[in-house]
C-alpha atoms as a PDB file:
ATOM      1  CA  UNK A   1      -8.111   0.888  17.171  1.00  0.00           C
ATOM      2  CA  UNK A   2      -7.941   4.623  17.912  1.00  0.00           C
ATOM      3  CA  UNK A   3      -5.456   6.894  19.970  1.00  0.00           C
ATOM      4  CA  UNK A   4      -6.001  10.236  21.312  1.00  0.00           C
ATOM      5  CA  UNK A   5      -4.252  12.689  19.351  1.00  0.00           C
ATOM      6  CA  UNK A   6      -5.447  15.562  21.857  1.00  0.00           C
ATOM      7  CA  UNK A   7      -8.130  17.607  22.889  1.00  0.00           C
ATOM      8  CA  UNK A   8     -10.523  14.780  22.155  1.00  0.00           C
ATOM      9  CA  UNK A   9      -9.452  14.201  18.528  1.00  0.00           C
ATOM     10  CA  UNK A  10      -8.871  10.344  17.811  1.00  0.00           C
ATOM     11  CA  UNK A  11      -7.688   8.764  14.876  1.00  0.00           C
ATOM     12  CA  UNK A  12      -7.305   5.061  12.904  1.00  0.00           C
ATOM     13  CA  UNK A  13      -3.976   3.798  14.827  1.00  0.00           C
ATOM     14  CA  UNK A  14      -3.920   1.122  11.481  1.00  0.00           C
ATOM     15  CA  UNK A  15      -4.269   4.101   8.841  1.00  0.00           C
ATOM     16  CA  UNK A  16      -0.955   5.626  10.303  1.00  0.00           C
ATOM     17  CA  UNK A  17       2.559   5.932   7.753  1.00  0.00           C
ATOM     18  CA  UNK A  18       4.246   8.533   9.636  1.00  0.00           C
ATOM     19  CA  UNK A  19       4.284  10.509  13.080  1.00  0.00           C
ATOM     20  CA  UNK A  20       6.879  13.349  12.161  1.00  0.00           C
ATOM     21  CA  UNK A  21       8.297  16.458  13.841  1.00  0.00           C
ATOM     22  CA  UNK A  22       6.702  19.595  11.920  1.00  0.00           C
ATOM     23  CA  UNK A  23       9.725  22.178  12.338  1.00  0.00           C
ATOM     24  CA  UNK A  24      11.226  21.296   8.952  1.00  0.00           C
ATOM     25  CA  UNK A  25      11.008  22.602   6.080  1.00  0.00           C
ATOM     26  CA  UNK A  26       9.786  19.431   3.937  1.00  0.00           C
ATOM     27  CA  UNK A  27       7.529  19.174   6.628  1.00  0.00           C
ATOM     28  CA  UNK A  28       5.945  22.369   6.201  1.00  0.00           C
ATOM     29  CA  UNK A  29       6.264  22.463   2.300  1.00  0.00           C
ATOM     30  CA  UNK A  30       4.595  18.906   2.571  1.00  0.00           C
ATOM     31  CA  UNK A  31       1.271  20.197   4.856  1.00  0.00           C
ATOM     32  CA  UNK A  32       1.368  23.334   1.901  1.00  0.00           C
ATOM     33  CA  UNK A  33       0.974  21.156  -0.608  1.00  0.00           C
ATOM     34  CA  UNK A  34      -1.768  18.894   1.462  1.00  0.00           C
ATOM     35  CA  UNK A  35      -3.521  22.464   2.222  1.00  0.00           C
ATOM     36  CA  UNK A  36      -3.828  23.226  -1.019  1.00  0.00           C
ATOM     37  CA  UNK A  37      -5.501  19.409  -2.072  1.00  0.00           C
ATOM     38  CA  UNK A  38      -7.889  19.890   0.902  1.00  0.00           C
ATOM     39  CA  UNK A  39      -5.966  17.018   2.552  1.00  0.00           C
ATOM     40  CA  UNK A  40      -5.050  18.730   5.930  1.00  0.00           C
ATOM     41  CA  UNK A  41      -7.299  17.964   9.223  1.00  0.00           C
ATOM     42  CA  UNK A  42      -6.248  20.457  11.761  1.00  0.00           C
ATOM     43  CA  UNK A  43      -6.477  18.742  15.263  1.00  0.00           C
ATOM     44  CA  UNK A  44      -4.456  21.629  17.113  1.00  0.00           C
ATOM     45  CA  UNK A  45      -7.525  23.333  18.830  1.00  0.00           C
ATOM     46  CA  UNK A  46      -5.542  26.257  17.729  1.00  0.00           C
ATOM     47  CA  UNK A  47      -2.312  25.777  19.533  1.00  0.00           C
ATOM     48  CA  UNK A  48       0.899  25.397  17.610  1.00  0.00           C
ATOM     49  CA  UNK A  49       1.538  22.493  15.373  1.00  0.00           C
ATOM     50  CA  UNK A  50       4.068  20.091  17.242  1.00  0.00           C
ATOM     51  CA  UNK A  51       3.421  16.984  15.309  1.00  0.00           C
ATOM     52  CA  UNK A  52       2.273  16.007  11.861  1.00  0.00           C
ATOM     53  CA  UNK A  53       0.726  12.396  10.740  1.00  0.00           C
ATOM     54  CA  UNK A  54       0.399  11.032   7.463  1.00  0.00           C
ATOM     55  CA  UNK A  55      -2.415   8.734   7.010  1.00  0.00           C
ATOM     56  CA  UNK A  56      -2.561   6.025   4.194  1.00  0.00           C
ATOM     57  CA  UNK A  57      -5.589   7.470   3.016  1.00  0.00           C
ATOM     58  CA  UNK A  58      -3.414  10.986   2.088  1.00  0.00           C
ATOM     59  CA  UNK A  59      -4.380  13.025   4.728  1.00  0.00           C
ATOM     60  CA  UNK A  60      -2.436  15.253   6.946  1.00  0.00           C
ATOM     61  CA  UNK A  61      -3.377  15.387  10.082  1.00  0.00           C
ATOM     62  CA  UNK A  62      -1.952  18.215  12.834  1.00  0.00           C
ATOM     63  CA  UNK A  63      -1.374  17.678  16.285  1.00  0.00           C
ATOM     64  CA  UNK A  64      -0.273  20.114  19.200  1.00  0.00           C
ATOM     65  CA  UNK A  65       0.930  17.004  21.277  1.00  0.00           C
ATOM     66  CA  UNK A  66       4.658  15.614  20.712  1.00  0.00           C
ATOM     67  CA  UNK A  67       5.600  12.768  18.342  1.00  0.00           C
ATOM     68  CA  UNK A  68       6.835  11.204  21.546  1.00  0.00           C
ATOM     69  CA  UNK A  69       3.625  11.191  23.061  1.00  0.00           C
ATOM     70  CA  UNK A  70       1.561   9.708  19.716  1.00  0.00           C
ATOM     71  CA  UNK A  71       4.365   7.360  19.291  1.00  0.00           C
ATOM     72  CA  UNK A  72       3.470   6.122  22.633  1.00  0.00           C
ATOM     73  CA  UNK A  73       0.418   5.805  22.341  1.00  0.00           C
ATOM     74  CA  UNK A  74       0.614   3.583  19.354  1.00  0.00           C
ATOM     75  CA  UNK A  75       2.984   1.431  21.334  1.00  0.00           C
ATOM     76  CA  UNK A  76      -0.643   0.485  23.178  1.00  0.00           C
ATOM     77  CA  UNK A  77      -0.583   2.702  26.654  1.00  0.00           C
ATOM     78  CA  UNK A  78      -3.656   4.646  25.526  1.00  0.00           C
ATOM     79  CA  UNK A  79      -4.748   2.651  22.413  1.00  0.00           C
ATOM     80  CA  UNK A  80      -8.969   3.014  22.169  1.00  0.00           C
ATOM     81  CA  UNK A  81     -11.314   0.165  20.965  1.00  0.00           C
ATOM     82  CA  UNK A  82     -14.661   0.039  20.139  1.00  0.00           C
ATOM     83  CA  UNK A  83     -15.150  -1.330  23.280  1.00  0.00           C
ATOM     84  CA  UNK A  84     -13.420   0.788  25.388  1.00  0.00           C
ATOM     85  CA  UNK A  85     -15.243   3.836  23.780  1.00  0.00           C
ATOM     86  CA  UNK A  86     -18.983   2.118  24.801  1.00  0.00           C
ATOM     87  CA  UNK A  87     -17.709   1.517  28.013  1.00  0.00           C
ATOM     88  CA  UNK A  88     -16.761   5.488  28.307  1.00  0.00           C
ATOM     89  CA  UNK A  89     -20.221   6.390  27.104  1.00  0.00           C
ATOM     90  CA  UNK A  90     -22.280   3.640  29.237  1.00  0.00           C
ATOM     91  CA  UNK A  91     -20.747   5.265  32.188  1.00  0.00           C
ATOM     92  CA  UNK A  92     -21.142   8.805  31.261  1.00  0.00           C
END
C-alpha cells in the first residue's frame, strides 16, 4: 500500500520504521550521515524539511508535510492500492 507523502511523491506504507520530526539535532546528524551514503530521497519539492522517514530498506526519505499528517495517513484515511491507483489513471 502507498501514502502520499506530498506533492505527488508516494511511498511503501509496509517499508516504514519511523515518521520523525526533523528539528533535532540527531535528526539532522542522522540525514548527514544518510547524505553522505547516497541514502537520502528528497521529496520536499524544495520547501523546508518538516518530516523525515526511515525506511527498512535504509533510506531517508524528506517530507515538507507534518509527521501528523503521514502518521495519518498510515492510520488508512489516504492509504493507496494498486487498485486505487488504476482506477485514478482509467479515469484520467
Amino acid at each position: 500500500m502507498f501514502i502520499n507523502i506530498g506533492f505527488g511523491n508516494f511511498i511503501n506504507s509496509q517499508q516504514i520504521i519511523s515518521i520523525s520530526r526533523s528539528d533535532s539535532a540527531p535528526m539532522k546528524r542522522m540525514v548527514q550521515i544518510a547524505k553522505e551514503n547516497n541514502n537520502v530521497i528528497d521529496a520536499t519539492q524544495g520547501r523546508k524539511t518538516k518530516t523525515i522517514i526511515v525506511m527498512t530498506s535504509s533510506h531517508v526519505i524528506l517530507s515538507a508535510l507534518l509527521p501528523e499528517t503521514i502518521a495519518s495517513r498510515c492510520e488508512g484515511k489516504h492509504i493507496y492500492t494498486e487498485e486505487i491507483r488504476k482506477e485514478e489513471d482509467e479515469n484520467e
